[in-house]
N, C-alpha and C. Protein backbone atom coordinates (compact mmCIF):
# COMPACT_ATOMS: atom_id res chain seq x y z
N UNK A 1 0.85 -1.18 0.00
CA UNK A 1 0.00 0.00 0.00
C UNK A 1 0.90 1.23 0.00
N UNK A 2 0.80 2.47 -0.81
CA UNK A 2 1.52 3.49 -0.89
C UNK A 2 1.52 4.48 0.36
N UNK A 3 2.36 5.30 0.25
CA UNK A 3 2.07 5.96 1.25
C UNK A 3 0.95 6.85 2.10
N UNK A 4 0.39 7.63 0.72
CA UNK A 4 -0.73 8.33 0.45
C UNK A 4 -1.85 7.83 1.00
N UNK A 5 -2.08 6.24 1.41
CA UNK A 5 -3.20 5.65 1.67
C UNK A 5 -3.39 5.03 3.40
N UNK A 6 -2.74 6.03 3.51
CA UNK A 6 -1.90 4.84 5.08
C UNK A 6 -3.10 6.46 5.90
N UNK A 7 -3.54 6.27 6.99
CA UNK A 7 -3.83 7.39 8.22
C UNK A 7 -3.05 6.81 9.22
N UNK A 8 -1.92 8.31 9.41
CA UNK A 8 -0.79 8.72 9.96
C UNK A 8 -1.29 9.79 11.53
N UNK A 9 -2.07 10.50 11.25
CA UNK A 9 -2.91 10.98 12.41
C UNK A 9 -3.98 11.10 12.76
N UNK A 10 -4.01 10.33 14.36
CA UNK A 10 -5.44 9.54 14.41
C UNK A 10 -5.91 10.85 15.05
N UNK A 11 -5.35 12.19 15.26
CA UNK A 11 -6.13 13.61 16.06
C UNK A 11 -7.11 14.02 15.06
N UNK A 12 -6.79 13.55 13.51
CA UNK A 12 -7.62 14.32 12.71
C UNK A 12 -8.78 13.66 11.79
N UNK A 13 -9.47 14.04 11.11
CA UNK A 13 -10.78 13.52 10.40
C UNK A 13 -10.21 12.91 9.36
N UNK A 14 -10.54 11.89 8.73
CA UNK A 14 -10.65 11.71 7.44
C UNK A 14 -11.42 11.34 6.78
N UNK A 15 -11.37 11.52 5.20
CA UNK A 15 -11.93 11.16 4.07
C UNK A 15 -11.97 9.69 3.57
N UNK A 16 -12.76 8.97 4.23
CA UNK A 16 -12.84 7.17 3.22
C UNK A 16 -14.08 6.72 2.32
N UNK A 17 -13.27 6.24 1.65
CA UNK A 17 -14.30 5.93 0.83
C UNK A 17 -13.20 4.26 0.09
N UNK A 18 -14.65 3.41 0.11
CA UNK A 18 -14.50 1.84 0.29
C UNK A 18 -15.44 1.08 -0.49
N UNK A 19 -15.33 0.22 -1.34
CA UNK A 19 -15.99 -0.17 -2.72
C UNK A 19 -16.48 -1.71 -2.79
N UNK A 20 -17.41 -1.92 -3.08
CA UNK A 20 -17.59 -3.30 -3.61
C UNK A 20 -16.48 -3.96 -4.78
N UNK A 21 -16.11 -5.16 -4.60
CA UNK A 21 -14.85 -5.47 -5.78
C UNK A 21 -15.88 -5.40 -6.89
N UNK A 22 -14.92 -4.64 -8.36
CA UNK A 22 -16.10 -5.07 -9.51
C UNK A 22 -17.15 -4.19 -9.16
N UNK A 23 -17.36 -2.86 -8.31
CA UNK A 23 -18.68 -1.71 -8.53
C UNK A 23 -19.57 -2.89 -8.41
N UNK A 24 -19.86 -3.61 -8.04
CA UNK A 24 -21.37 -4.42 -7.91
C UNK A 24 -22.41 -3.69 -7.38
N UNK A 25 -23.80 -3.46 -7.95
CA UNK A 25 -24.75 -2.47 -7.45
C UNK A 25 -25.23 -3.67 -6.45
N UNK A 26 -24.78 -4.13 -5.13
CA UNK A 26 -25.26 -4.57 -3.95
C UNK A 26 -26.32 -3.81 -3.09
N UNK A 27 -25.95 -2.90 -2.85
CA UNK A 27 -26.32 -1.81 -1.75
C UNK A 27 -27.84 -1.19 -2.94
N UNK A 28 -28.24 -2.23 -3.34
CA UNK A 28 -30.37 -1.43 -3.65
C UNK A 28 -31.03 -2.16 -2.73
N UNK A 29 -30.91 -2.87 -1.96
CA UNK A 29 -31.88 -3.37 -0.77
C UNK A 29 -31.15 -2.79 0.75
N UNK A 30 -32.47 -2.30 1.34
CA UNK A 30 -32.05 -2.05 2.47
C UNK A 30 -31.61 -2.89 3.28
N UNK A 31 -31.64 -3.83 3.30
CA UNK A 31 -31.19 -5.10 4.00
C UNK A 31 -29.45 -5.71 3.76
N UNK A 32 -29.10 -4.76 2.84
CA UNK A 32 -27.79 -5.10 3.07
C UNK A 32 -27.15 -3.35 3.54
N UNK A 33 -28.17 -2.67 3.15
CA UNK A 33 -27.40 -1.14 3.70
C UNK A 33 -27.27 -1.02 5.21
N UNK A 34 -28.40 -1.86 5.63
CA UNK A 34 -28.74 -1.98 7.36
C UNK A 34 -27.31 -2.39 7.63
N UNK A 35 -27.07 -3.63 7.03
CA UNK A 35 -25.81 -4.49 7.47
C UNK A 35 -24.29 -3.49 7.86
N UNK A 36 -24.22 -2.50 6.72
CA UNK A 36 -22.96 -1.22 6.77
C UNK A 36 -23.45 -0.52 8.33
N UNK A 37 -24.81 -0.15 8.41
CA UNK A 37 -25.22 1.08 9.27
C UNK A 37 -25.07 0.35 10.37
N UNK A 38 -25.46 -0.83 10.41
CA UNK A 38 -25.37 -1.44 12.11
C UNK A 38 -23.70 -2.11 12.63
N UNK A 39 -23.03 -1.81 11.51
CA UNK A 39 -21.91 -2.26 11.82
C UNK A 39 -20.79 -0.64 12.13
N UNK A 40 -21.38 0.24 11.91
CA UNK A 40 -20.78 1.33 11.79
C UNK A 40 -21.29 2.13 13.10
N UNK A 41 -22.58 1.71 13.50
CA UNK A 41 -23.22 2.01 14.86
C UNK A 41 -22.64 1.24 15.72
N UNK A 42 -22.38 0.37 15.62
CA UNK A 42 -21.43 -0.80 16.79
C UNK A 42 -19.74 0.07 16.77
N UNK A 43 -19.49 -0.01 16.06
CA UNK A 43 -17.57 0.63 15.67
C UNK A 43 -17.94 2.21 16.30
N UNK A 44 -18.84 2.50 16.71
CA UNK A 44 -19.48 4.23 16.84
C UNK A 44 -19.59 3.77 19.07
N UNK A 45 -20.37 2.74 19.36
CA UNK A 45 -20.31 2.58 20.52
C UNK A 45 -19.32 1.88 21.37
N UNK A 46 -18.85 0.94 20.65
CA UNK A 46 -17.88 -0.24 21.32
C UNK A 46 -16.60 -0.19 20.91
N UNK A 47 -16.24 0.82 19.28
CA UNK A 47 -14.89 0.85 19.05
C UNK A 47 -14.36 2.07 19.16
N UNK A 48 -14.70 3.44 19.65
CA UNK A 48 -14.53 4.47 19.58
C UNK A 48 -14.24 4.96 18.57
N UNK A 49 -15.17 4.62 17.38
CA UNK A 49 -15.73 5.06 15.43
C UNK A 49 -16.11 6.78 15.81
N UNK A 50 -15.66 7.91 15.31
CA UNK A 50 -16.81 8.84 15.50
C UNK A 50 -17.06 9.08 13.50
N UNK A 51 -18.28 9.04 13.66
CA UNK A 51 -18.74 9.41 12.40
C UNK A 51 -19.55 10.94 11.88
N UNK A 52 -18.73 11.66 11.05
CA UNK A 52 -19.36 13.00 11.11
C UNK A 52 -19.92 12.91 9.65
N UNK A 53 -19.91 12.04 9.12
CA UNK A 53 -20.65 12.04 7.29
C UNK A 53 -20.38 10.71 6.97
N UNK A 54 -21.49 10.30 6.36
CA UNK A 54 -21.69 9.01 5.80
C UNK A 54 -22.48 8.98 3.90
N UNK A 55 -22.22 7.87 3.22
CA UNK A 55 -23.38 8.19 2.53
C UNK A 55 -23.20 6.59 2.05
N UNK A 56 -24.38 5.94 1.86
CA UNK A 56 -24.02 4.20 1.15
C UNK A 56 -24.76 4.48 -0.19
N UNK A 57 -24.02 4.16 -1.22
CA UNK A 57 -24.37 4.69 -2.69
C UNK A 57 -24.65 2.92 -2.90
N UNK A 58 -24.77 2.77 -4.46
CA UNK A 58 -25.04 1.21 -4.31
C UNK A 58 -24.19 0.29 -4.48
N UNK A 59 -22.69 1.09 -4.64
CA UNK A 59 -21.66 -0.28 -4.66
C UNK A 59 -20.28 0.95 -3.93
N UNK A 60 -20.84 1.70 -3.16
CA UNK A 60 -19.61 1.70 -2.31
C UNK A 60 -20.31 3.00 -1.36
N UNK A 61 -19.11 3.20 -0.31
CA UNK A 61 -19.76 3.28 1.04
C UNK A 61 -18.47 4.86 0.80
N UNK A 62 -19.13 6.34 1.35
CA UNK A 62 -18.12 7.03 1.51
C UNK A 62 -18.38 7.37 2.90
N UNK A 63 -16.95 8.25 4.22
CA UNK A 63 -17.84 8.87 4.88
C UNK A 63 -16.22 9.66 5.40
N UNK A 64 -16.52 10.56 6.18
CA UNK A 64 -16.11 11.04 7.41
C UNK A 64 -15.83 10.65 8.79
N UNK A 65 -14.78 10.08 9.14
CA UNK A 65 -14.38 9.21 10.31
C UNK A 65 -13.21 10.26 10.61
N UNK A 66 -13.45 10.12 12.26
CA UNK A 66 -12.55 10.20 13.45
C UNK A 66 -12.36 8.70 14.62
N UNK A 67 -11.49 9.51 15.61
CA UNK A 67 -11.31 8.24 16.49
C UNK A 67 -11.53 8.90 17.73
N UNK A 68 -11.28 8.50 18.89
CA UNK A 68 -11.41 8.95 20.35
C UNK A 68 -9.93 8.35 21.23
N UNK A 69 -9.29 7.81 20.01
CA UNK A 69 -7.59 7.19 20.54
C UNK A 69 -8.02 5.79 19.96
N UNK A 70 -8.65 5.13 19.21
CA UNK A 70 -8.45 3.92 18.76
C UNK A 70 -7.92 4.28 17.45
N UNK A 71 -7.28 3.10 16.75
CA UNK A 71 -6.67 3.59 15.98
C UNK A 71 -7.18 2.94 14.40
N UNK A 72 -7.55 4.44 13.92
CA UNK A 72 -8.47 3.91 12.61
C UNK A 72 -8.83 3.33 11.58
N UNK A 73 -7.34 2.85 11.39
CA UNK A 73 -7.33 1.69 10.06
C UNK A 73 -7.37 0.28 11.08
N UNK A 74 -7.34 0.38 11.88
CA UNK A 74 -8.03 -1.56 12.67
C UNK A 74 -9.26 -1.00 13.04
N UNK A 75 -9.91 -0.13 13.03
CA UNK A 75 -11.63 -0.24 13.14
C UNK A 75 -11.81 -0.19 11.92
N UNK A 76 -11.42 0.32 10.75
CA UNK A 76 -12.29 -0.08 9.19
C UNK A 76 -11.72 -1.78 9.28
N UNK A 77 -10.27 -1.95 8.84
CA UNK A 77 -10.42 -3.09 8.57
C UNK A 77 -11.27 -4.22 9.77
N UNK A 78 -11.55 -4.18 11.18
CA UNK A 78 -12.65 -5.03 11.72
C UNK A 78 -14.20 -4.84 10.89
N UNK A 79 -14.52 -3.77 10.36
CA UNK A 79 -15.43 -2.97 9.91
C UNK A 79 -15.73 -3.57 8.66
N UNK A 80 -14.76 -3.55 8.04
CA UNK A 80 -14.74 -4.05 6.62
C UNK A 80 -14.84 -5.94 6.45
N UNK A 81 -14.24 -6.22 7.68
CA UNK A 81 -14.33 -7.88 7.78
C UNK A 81 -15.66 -7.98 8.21
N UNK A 82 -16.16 -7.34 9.19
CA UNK A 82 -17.64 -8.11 9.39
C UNK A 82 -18.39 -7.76 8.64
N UNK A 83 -18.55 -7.32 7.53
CA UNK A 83 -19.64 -6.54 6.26
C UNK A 83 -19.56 -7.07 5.74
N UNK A 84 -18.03 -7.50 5.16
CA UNK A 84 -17.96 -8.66 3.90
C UNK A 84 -18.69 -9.77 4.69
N UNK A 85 -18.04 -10.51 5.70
CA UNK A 85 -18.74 -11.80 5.87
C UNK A 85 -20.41 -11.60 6.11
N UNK A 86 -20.70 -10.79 6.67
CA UNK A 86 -22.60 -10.60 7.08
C UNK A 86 -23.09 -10.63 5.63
N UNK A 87 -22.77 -9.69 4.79
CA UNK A 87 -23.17 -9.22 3.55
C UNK A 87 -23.10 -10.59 2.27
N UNK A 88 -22.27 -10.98 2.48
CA UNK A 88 -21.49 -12.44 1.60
C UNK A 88 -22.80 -13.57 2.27
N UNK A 89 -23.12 -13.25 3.46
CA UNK A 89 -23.69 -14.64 3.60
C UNK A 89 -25.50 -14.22 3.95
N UNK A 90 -25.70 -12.89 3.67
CA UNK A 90 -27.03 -12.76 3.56
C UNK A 90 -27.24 -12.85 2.31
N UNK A 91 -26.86 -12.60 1.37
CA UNK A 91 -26.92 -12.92 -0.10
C UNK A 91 -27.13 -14.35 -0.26
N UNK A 92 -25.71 -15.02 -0.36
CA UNK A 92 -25.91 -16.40 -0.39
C UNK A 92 -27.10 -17.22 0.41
N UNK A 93 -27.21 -16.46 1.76
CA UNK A 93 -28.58 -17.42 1.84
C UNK A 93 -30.38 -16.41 1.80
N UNK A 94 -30.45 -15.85 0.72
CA UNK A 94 -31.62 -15.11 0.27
C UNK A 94 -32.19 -15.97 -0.71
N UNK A 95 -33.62 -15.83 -0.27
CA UNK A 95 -34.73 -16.49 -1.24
C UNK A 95 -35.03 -15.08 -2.05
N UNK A 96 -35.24 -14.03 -1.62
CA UNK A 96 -35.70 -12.90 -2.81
C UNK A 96 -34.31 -12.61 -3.62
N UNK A 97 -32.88 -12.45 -3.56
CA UNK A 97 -32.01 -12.09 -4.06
C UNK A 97 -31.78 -13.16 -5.19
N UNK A 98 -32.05 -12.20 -6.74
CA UNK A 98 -32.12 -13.01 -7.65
C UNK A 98 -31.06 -12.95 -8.53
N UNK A 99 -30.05 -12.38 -7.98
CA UNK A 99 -28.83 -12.27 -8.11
C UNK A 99 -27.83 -12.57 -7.25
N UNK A 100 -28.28 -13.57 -6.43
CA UNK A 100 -27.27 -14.52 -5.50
C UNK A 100 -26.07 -15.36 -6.15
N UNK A 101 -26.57 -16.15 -6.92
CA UNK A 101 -25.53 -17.10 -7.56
C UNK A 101 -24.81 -16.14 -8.49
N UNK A 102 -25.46 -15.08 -9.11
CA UNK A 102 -24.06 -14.35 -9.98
C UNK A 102 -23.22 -13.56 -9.09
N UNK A 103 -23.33 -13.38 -8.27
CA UNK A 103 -22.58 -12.45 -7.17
C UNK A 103 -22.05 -12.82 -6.79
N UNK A 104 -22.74 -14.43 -5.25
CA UNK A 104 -21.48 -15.00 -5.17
C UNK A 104 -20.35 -16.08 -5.70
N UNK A 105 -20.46 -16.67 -7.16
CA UNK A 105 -19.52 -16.75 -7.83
C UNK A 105 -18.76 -15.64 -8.19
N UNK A 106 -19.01 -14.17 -8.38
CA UNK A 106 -18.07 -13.31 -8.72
C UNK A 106 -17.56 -13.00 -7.69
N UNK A 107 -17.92 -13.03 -6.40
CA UNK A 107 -17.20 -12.55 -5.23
C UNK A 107 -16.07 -13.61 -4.90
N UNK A 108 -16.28 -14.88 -5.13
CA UNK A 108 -15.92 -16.40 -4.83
C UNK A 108 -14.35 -16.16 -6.32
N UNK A 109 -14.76 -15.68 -7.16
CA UNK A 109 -13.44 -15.77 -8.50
C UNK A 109 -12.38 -14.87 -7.97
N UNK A 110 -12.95 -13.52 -7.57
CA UNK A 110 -12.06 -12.54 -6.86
C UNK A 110 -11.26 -12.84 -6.03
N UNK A 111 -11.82 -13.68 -5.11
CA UNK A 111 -11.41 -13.95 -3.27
C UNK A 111 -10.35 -14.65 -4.18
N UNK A 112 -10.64 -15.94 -4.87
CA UNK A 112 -9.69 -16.82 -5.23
C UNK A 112 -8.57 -16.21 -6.27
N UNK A 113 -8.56 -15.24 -6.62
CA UNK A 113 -7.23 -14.64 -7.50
C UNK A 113 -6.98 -14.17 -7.06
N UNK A 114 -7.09 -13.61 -5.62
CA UNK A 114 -6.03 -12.76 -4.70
C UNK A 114 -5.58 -13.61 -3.24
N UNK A 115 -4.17 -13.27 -3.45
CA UNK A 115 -3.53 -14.28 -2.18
C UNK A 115 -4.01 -13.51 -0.49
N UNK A 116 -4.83 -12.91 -0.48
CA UNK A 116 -5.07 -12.14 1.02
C UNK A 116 -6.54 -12.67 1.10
N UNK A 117 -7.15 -13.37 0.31
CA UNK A 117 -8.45 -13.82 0.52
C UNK A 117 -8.47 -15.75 0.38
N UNK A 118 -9.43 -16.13 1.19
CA UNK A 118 -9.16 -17.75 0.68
C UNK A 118 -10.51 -18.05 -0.14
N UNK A 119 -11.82 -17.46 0.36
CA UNK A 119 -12.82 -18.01 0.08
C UNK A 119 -13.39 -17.06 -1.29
N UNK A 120 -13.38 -15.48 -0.99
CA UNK A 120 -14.36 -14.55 -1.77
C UNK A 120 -13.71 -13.50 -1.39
N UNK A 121 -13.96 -12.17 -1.96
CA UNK A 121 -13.48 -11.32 -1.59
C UNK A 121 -14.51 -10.16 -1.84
N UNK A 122 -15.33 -9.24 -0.85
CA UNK A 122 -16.38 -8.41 -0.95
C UNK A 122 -16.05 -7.37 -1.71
N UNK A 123 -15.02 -6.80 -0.68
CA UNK A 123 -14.68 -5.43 -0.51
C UNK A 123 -13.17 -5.25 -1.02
N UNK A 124 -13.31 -4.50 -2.21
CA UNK A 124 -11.42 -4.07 -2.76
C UNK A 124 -10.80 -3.61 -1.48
N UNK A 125 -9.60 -4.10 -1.35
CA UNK A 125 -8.59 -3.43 -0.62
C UNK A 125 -8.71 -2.34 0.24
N UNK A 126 -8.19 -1.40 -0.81
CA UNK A 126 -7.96 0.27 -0.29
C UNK A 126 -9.49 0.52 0.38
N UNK A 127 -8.72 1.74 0.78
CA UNK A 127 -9.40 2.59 1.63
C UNK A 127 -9.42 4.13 1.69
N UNK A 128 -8.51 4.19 0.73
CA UNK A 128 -8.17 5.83 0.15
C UNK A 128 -8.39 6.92 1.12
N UNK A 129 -7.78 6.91 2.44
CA UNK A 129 -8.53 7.88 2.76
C UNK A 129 -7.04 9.32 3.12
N UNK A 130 -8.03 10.39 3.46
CA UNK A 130 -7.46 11.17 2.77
C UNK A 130 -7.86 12.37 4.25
N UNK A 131 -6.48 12.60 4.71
CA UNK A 131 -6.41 13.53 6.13
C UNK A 131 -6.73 15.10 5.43
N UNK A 132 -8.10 15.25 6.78
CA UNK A 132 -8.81 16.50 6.33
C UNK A 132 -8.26 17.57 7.29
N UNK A 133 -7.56 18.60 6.83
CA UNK A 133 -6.76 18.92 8.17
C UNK A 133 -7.02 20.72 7.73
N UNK A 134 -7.84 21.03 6.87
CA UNK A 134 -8.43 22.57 6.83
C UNK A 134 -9.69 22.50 6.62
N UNK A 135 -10.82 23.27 6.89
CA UNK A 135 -12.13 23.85 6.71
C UNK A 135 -12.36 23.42 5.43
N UNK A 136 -11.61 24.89 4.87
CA UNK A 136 -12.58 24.40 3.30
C UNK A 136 -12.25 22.73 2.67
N UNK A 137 -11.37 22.08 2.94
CA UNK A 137 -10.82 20.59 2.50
C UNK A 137 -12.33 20.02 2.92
N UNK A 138 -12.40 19.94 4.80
CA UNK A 138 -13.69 19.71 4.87
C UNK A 138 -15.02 19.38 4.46
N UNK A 139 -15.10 20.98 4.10
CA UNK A 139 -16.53 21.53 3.55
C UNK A 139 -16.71 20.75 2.17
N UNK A 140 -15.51 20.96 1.39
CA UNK A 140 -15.69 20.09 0.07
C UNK A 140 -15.89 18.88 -0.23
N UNK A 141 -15.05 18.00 1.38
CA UNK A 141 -15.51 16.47 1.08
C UNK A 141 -16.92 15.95 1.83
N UNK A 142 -17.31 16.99 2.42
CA UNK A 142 -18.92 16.96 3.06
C UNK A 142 -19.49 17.62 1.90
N UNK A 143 -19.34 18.07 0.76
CA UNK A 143 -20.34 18.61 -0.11
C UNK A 143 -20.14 17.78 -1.07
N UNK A 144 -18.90 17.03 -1.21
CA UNK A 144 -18.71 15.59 -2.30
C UNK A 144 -19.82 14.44 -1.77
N UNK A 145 -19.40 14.25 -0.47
CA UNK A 145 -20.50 13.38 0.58
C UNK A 145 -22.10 13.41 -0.18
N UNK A 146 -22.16 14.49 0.25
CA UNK A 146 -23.61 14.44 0.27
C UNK A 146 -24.52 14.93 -0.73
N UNK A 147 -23.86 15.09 -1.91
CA UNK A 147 -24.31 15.14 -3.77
C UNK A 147 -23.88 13.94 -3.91
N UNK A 148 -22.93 13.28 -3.76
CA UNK A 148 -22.62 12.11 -4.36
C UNK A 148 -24.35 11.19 -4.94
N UNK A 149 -25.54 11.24 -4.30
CA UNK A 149 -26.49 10.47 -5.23
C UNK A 149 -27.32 11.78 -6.02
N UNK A 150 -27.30 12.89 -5.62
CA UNK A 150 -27.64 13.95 -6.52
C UNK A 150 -26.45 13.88 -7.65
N UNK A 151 -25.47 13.71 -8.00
CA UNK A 151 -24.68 13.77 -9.37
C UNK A 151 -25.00 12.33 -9.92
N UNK A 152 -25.32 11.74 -9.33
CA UNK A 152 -25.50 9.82 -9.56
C UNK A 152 -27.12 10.02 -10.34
N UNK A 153 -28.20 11.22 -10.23
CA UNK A 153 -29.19 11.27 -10.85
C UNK A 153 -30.22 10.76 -9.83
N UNK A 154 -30.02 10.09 -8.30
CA UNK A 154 -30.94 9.63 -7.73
C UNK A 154 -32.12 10.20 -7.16
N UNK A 155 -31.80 11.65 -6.46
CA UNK A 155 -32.52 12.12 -6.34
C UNK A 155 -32.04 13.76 -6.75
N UNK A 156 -33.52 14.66 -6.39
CA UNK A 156 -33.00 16.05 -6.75
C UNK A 156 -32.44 16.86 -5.74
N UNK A 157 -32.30 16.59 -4.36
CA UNK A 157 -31.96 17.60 -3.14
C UNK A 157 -31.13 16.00 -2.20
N UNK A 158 -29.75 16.70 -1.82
CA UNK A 158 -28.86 15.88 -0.90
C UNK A 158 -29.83 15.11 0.22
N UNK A 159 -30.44 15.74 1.04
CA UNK A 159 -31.46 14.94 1.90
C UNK A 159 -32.80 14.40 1.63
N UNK A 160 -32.83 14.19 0.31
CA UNK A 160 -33.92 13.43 0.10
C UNK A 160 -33.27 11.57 -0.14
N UNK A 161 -32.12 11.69 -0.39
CA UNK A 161 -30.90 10.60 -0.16
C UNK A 161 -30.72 9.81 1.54
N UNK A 162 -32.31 8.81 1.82
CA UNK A 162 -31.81 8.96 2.96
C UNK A 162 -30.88 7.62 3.30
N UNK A 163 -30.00 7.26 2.68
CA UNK A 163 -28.83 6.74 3.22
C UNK A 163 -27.69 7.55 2.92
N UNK A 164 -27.73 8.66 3.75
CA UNK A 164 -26.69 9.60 3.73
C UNK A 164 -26.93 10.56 5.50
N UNK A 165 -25.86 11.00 5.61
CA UNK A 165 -25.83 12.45 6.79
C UNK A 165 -26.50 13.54 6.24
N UNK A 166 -26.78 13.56 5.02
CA UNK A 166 -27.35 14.69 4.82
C UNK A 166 -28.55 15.10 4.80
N UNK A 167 -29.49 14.65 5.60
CA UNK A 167 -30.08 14.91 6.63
C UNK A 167 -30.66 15.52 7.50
N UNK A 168 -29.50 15.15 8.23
CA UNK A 168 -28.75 15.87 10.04
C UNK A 168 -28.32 16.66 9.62
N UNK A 169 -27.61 17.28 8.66
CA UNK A 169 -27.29 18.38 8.57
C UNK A 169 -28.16 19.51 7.71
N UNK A 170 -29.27 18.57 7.98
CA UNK A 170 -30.60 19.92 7.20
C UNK A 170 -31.82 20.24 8.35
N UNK A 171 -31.05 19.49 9.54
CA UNK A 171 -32.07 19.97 10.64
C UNK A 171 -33.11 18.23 10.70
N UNK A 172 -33.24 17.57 10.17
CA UNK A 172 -33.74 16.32 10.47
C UNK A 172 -32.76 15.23 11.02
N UNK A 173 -33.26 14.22 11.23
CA UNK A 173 -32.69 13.18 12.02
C UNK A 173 -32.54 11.46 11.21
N UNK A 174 -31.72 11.19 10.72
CA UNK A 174 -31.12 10.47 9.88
C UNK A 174 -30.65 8.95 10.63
N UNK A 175 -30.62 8.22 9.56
CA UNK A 175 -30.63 6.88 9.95
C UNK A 175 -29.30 6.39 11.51
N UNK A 176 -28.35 7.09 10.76
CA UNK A 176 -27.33 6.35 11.57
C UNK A 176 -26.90 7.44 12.74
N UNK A 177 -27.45 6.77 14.28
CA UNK A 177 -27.61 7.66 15.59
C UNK A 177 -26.72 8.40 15.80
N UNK A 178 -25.52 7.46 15.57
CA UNK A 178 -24.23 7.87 16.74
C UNK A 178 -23.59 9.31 15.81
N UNK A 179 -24.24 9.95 14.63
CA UNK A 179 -23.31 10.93 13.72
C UNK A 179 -23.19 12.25 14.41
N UNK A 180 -22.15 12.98 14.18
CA UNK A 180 -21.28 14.01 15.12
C UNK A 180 -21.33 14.77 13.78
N UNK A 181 -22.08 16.08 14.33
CA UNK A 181 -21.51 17.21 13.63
C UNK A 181 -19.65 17.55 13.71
N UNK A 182 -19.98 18.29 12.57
CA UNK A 182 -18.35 19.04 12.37
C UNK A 182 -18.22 20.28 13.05
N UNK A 183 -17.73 20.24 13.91
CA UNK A 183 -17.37 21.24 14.67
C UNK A 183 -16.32 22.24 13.86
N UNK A 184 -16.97 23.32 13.32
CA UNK A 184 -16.21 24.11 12.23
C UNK A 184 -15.24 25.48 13.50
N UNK A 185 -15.78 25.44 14.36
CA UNK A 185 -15.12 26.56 14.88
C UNK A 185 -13.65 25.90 15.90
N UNK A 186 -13.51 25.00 15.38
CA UNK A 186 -12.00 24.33 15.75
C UNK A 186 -11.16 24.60 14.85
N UNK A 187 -11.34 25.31 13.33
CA UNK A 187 -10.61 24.93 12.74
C UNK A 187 -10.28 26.93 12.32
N UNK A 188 -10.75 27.21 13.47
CA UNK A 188 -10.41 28.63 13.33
C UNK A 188 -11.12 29.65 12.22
N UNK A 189 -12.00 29.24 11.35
CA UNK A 189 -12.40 29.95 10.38
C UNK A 189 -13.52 30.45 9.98
């Protein structure tokens, strides 16, 4: 992994964003978006996750993460292991998912052409994330956040997107509890 991709300081916010292998449009039933949100609400109470922006598009997950002193690339990657396996095996055992067997053979070809997987592999690698350490940097990856399904064509206004923070930040109250505003007057500006 390059350097660029590594979080070096756990005092500050960052930018992640984390993909289905192969863009697979997974994430159109709520029943596997639940699976991200309740695993991100657990990493929010029990792993010291703070989450200030989220959004689950249908084949990849962006958001805004801090820590409280845990250290943040072993809460995604725990994060990222229990999603793949929950997600991998609510599929495989779904009677409505009529795209079970093409999925998990494609998840099952992946896992098996890469030596870090034995069985399948959900979720690509990286994690791209990207230390937010000024305001406007911020503001821009919370305004990437939360258009991301307004440029996608899904809907016409950021909070009508409700698997997103954007939301909570229009004065309503949004799926995932544990989310932390951005405290903008820390950053002096």
């Amino acid at each position: 992994m390059s350097r660029k991709y590594k979080i070096y300081n756990q005092d500050r916010m960052y930018f992640v964003t984390y993909a289905v292998v192969g863009w697979v449009d997974v994430f159109t039933r709520n029943i596997y978006r639940n699976i991200v949100l309740d695993s991100l609400a657990y990493c929010c109470t029990k792993k010291g996750l703070e989450v200030y922006a989220w959004c689950i598009m249908t084949n990849h997950v962006h958001l805004i993460i801090g820590t409280n002193g845990s250290n943040m690339e072993d809460i995604l990657r725990d994060h990222k292991r229990f999603t793949a396996e929950a997600l991998y095996e609510t599929i495989a055992s779904s009677r409505e998912e009529s795209r079970k067997e093409w999925m998990c053979s494609y998840f099952q070809g992946v896992g098996k052409a890469s030596s870090q997987n034995k069985n399948y592999q959900f979720w690509q690698q990286h994690n791209r994330p990207i230390e937010l350490f000024t305001l406007p940097v911020i503001m821009q990856k919370l305004d990437y956040i939360h258009n991301n399904p307004v440029k996608a064509g899904f809907v016409s206004k950021p909070e009508d997107w409700l698997h997103s923070s954007a939301l909570d930040y229009t004065g309503g109250a949004g799926l995932l509890k544990c989310l932390l505003p951005i405290d903008v007057g820390i950053y002096g500006e």
